[in-house]
Protein backbone atom coordinates (compact mmCIF):
# COMPACT_ATOMS: atom_id res chain seq x y z
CA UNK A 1 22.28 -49.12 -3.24
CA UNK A 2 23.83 -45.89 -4.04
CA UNK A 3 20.53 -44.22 -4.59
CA UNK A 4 19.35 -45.48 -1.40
CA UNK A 5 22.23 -44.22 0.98
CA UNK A 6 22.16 -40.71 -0.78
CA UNK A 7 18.00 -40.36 -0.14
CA UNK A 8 18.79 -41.61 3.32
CA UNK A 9 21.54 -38.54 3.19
CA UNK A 10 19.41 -36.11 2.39
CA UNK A 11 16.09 -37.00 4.74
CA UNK A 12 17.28 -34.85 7.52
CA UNK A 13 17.67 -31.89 5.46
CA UNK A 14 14.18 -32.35 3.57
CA UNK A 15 11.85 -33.67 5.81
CA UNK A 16 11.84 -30.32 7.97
CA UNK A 17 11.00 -28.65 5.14
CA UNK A 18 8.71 -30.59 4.43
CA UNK A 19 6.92 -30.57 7.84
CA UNK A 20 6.87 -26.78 8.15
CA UNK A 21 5.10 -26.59 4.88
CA UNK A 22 2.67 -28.81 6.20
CA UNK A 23 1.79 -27.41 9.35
CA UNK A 24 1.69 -24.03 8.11
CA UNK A 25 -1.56 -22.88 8.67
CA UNK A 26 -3.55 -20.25 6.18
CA UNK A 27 -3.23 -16.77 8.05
CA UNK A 28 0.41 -17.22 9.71
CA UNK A 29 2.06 -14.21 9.62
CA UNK A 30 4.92 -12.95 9.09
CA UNK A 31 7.23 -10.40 9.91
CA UNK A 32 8.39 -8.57 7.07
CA UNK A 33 8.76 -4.67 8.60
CA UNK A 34 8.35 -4.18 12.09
CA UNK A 35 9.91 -2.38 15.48
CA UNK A 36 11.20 -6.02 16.92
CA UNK A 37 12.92 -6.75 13.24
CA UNK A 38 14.07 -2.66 13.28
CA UNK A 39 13.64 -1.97 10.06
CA UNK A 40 9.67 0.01 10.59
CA UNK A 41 8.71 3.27 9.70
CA UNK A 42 8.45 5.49 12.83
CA UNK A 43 6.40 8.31 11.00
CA UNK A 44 5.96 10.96 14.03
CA UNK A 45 8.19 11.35 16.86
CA UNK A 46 6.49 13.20 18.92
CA UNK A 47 2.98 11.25 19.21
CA UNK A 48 1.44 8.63 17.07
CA UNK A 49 -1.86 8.08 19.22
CA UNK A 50 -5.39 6.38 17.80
CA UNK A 51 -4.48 5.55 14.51
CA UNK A 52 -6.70 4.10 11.89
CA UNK A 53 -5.30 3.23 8.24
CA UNK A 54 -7.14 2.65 5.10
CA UNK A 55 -5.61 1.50 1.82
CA UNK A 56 -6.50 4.14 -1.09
CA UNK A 57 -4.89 2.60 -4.34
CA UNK A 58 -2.66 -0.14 -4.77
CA UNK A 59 0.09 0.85 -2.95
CA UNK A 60 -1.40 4.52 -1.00
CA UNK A 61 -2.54 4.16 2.25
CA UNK A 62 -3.61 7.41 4.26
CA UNK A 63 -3.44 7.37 7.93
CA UNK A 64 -5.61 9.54 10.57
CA UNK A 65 -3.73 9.73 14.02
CA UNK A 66 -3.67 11.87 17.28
CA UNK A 67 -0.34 13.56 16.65
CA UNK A 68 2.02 16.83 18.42
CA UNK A 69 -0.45 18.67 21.38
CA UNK A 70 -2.99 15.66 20.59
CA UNK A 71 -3.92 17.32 17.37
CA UNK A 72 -6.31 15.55 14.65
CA UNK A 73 -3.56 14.22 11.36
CA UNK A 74 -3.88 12.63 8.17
CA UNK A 75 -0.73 11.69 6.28
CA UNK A 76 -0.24 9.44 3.45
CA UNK A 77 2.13 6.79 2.33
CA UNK A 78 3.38 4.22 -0.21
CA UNK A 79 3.68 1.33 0.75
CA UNK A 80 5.20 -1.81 -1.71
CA UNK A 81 2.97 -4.83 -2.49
CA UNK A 82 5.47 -7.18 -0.32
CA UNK A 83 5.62 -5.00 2.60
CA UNK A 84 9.25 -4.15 2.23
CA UNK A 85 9.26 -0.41 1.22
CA UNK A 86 6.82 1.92 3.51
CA UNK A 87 7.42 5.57 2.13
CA UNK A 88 5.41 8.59 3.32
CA UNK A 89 4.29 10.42 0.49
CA UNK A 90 5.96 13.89 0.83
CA UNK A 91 4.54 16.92 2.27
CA UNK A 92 1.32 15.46 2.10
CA UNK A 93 -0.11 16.05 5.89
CA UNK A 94 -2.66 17.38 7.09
CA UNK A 95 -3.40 18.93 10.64
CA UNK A 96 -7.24 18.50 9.98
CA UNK A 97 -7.86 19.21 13.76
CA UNK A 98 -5.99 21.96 16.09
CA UNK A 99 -7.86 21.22 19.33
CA UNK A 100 -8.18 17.25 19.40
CA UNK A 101 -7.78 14.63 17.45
CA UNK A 102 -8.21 11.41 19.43
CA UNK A 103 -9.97 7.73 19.10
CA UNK A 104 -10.05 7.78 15.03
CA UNK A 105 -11.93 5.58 12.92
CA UNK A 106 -11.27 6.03 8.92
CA UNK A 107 -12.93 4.67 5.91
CA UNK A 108 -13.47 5.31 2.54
CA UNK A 109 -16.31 6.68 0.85
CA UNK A 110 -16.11 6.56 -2.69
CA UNK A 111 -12.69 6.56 -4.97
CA UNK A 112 -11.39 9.64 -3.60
CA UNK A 113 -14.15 10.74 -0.63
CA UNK A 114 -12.77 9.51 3.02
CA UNK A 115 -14.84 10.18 5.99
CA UNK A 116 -13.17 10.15 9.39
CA UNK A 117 -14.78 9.71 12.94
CA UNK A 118 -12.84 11.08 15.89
CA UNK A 119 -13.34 13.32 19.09
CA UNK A 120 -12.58 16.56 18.93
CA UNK A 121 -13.06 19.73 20.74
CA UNK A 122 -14.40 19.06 23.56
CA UNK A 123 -13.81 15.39 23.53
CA UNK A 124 -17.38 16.10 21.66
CA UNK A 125 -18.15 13.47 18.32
CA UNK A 126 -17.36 14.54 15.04
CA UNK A 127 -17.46 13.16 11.21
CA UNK A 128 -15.15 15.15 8.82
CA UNK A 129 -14.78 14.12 4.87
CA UNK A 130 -11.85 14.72 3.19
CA UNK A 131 -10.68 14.17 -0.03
CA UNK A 132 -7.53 12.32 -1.05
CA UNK A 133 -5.39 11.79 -4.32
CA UNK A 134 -4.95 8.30 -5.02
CA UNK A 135 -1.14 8.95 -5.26
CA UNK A 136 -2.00 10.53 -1.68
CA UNK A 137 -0.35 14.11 -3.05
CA UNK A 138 -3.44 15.98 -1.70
CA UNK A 139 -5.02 15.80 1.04
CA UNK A 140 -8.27 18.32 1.70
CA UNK A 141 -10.67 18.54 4.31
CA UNK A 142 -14.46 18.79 3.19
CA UNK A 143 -17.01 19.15 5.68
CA UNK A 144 -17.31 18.61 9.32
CA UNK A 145 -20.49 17.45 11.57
CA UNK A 146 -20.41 17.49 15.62
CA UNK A 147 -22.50 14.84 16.00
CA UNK A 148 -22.72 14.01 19.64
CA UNK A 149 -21.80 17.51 22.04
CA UNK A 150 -21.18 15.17 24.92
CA UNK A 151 -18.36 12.99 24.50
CA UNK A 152 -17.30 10.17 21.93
CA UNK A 153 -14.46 8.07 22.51
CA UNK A 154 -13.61 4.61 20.74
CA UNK A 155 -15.29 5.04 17.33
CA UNK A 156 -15.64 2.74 15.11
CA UNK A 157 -17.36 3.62 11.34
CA UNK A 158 -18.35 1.04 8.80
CA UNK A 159 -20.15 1.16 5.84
CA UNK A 160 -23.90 -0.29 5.36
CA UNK A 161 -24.68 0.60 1.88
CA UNK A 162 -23.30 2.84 -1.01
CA UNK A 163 -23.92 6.00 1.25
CA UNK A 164 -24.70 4.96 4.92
CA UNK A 165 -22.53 4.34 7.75
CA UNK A 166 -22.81 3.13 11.16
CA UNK A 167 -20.73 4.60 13.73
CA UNK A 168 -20.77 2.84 17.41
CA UNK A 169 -18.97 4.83 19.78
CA UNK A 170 -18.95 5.31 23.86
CA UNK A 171 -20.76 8.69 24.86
CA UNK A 172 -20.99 10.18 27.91
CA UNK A 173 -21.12 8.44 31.29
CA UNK A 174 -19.04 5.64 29.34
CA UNK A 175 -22.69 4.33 27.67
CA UNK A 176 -22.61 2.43 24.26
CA UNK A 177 -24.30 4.53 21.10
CA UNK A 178 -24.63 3.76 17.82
CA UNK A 179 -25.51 6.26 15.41
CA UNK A 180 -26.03 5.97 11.38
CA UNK A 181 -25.32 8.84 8.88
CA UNK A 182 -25.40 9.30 4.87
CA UNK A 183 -22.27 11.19 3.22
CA UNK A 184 -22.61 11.15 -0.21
CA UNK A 185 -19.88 11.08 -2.90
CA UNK A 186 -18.64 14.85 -2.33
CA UNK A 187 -18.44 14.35 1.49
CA UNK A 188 -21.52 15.85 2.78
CA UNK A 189 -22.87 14.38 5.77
CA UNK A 190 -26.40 14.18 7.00
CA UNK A 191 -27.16 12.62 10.40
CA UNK A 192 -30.05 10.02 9.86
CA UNK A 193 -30.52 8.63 13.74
């Protein structure tokens, strides 16, 4: 009888438990650093605009952004497996762009090739490859391509094979392109259509 009482005891406590476990759904999140818990990373106080973030070992993660006078960025930083320690890596930013540096699109190429879509000058389309340490130490800027002298805004890059991407992006007059390019493994870029 004892037995019985003390499960009866403890129902209230485990059943809740029990229930949340079993309604939790694959792909819940949780909040482990951000602004509403206070504890996130504000990188850049003076603008953090268009930013597009790409892991680059397993704990680097490089970030291109619109930063200070709308400039083009890339900075680095470490962040823990968990999610509870972002660290930006120091003195490892670059101002890739001194004109314009909006609507970024980042992805990697190869193990230390990263090629970055944005509008620059202009507002005009451009591809730049950089290359980037995978403690994220070093970052340098490769090569650069205007691809599209009239205006490219939104851009969004994605792989197709080893060395192709697609890059859809809104031109001028607010129309819909997609273009494709190759950049190989030391960041050159060659426009295909």
């Amino acid at each position: 009888m004892g037995a019985v009482f003390f499960v009866l005891l403890l129902l209230p406590f485990i059943i809740p438990v029990l229930v949340d476990d079993a309604f939790a759904a694959e792909g819940d999140i949780t909040a482990v650093k951000t602004q509403s818990e206070g504890n996130n990373l504000e990188h850049d106080t003076d603008r953090g605009k268009w930013n597009s973030l790409v892991q680059v070992d397993s704990d680097t993660y490089a970030l291109a952004y619109s930063g200070e006078d709308r400039y083009g960025f890339i900075t680095t930083f470490t962040i823990s497996s968990d999610g509870s320690s972002i660290t930006e890596v120091p003195g490892a930013i670059l101002e890739h762009d001194t004109v314009l540096g909006n609507y970024n699109s980042l992805v990697q190429v190869d193990c230390d090739t990263y090629a970055l879509a944005y509008a620059g000058d202009g507002a005009d389309g451009f591809i730049s490859t950089f290359t980037i340490s995978s403690d994220g130490t070093s970052i340098v800027r490769e090569n650069t391509l205007e691809h599209d002298t009239n205006a490219a805004s939104f851009n969004s890059l994605v792989q197709v094979d080893s060395d192709t991407y697609a890059l859809a992006y809104t031109s001028w007059d607010e129309d819909g392109f997609i273009s494709t390019f190759t950049i190989d493994s030391d960041g050159v870029i060659t426009p295909i259509r």
